[in-house]
C-alpha atoms as a PDB file:
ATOM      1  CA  UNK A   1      -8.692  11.196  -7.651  1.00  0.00           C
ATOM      2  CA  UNK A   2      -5.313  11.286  -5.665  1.00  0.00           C
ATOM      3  CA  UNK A   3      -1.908  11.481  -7.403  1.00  0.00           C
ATOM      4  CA  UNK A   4       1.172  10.874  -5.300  1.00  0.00           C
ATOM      5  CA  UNK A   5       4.395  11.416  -7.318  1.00  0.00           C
ATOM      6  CA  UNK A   6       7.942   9.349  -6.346  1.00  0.00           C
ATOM      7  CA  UNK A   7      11.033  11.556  -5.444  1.00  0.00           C
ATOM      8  CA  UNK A   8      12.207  11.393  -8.643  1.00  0.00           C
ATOM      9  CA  UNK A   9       9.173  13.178  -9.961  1.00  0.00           C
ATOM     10  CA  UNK A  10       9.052  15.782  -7.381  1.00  0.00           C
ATOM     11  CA  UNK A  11      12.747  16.095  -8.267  1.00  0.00           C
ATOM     12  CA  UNK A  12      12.435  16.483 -11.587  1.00  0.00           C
ATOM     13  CA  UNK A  13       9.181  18.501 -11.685  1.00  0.00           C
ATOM     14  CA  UNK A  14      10.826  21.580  -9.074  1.00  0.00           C
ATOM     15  CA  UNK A  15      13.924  21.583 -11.536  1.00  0.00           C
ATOM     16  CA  UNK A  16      11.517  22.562 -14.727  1.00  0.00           C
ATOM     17  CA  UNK A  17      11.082  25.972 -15.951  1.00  0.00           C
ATOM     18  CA  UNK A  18       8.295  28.090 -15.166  1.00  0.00           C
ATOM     19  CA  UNK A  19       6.537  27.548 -18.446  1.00  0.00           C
ATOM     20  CA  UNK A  20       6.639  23.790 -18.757  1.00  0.00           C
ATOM     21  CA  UNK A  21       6.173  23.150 -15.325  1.00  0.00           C
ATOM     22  CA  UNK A  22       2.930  25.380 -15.625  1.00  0.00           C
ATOM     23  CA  UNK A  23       2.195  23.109 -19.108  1.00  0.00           C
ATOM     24  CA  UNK A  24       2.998  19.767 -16.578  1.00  0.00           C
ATOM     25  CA  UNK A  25       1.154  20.401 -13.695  1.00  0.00           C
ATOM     26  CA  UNK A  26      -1.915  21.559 -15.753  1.00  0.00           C
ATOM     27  CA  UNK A  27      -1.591  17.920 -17.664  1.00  0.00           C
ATOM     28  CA  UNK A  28      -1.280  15.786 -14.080  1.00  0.00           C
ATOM     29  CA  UNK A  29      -5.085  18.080 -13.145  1.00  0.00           C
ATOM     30  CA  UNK A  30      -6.188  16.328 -16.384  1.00  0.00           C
ATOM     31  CA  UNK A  31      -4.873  12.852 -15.261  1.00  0.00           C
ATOM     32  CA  UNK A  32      -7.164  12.830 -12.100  1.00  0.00           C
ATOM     33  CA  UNK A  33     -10.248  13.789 -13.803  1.00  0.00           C
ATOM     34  CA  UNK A  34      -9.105  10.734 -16.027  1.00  0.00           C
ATOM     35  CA  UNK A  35      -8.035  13.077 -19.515  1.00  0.00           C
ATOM     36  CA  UNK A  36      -5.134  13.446 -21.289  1.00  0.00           C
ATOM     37  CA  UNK A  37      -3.164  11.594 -24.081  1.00  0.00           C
ATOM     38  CA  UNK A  38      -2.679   8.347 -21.741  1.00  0.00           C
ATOM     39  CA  UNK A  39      -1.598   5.127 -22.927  1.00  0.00           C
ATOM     40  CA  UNK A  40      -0.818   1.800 -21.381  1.00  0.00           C
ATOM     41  CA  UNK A  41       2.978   0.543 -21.580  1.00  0.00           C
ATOM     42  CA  UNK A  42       3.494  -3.018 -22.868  1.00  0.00           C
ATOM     43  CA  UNK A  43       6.349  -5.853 -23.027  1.00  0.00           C
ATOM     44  CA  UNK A  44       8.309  -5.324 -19.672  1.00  0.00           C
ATOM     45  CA  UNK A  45       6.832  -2.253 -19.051  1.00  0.00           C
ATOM     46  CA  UNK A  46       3.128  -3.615 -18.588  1.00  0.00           C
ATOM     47  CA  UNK A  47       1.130  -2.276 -15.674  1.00  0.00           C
ATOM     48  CA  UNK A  48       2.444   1.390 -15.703  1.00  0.00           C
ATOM     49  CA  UNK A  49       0.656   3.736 -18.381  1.00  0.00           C
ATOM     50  CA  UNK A  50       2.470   6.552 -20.255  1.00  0.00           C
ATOM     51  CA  UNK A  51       0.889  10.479 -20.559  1.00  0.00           C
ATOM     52  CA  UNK A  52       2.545  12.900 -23.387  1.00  0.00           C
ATOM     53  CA  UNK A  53       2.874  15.904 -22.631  1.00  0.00           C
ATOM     54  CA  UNK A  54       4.655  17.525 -25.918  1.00  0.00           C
ATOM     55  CA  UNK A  55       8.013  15.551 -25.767  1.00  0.00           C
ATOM     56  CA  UNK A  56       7.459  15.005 -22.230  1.00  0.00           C
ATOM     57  CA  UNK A  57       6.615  11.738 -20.736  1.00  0.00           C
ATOM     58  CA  UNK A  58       5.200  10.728 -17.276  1.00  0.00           C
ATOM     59  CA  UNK A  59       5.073   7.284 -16.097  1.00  0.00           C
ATOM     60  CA  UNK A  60       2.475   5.841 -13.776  1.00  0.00           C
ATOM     61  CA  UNK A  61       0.078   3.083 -12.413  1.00  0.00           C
ATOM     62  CA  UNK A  62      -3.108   3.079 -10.960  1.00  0.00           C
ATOM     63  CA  UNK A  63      -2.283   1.654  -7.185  1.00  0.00           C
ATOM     64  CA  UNK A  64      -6.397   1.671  -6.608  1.00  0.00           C
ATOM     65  CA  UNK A  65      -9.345   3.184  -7.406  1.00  0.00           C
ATOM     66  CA  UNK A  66      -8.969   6.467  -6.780  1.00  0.00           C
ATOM     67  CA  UNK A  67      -5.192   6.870  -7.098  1.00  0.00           C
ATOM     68  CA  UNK A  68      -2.331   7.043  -9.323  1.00  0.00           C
ATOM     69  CA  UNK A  69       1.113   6.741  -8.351  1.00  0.00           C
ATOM     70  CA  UNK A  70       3.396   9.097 -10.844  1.00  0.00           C
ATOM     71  CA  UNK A  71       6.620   6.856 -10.826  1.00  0.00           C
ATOM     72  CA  UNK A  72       8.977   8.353 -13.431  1.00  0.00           C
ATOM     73  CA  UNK A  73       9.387  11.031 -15.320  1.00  0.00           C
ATOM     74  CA  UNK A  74      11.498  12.997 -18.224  1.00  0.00           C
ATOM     75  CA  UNK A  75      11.609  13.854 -21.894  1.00  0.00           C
ATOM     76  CA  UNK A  76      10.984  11.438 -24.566  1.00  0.00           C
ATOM     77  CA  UNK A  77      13.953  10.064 -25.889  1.00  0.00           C
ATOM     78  CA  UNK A  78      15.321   8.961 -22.645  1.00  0.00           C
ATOM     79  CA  UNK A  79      12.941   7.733 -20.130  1.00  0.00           C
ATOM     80  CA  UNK A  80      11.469   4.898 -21.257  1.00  0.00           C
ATOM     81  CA  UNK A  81      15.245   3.373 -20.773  1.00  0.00           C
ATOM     82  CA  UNK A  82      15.990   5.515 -17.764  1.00  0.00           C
ATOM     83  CA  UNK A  83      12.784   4.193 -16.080  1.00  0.00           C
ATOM     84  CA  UNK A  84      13.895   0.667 -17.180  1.00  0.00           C
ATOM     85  CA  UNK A  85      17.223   0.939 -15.696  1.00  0.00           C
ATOM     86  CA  UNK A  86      15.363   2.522 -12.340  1.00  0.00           C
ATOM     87  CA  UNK A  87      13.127  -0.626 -11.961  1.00  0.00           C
ATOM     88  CA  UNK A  88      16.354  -3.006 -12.466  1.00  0.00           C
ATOM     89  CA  UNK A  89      17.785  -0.821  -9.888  1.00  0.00           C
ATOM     90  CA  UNK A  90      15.276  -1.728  -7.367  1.00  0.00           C
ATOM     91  CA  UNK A  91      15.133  -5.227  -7.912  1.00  0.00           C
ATOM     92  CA  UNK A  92      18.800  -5.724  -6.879  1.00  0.00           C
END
């Protein structure tokens, strides 16, 4: 499996700590052999999937086959809206 991550993500993942980036990128080697705590989103968020990591959240979609598309990411209690406001962002 391929994962390709959106600036944001690449962004956000190089500003992390050592430790929880270590904890992050260990998760996303998970996510391409298809493990992890992964759940799809529903209501407006439906075709992107969520994976936990502690009170960490990544956002993504499968764009094929063999390859997810990390889209968003950030701690829990903000980034389900912060992703929301994101994809309004790009519709305009």
């Amino acid at each position: 499996m391929k994962i390709s991550a959106s600036d944001q993500v690449a962004t956000w993942l190089t500003a992390l700590p050592p430790q929880t980036k270590k904890r992050v990128r260990t998760a996303l080697r998970s996510l391409a052999r298809g493990r992890g705590d992964i759940k799809g989103l529903q209501g407006d968020l439906e075709g992107f999937s969520r994976m936990r990591i502690g009170g960490i959240r990544v956002l993504f979609r499968q764009t094929s086959a063999r390859e997810f598309r990390l889209e968003y990411a950030n701690t829990r209690d903000v980034v389900y809206e912060m992703f929301r406001q994101f994809l309004a962002a790009q519709d305009d």
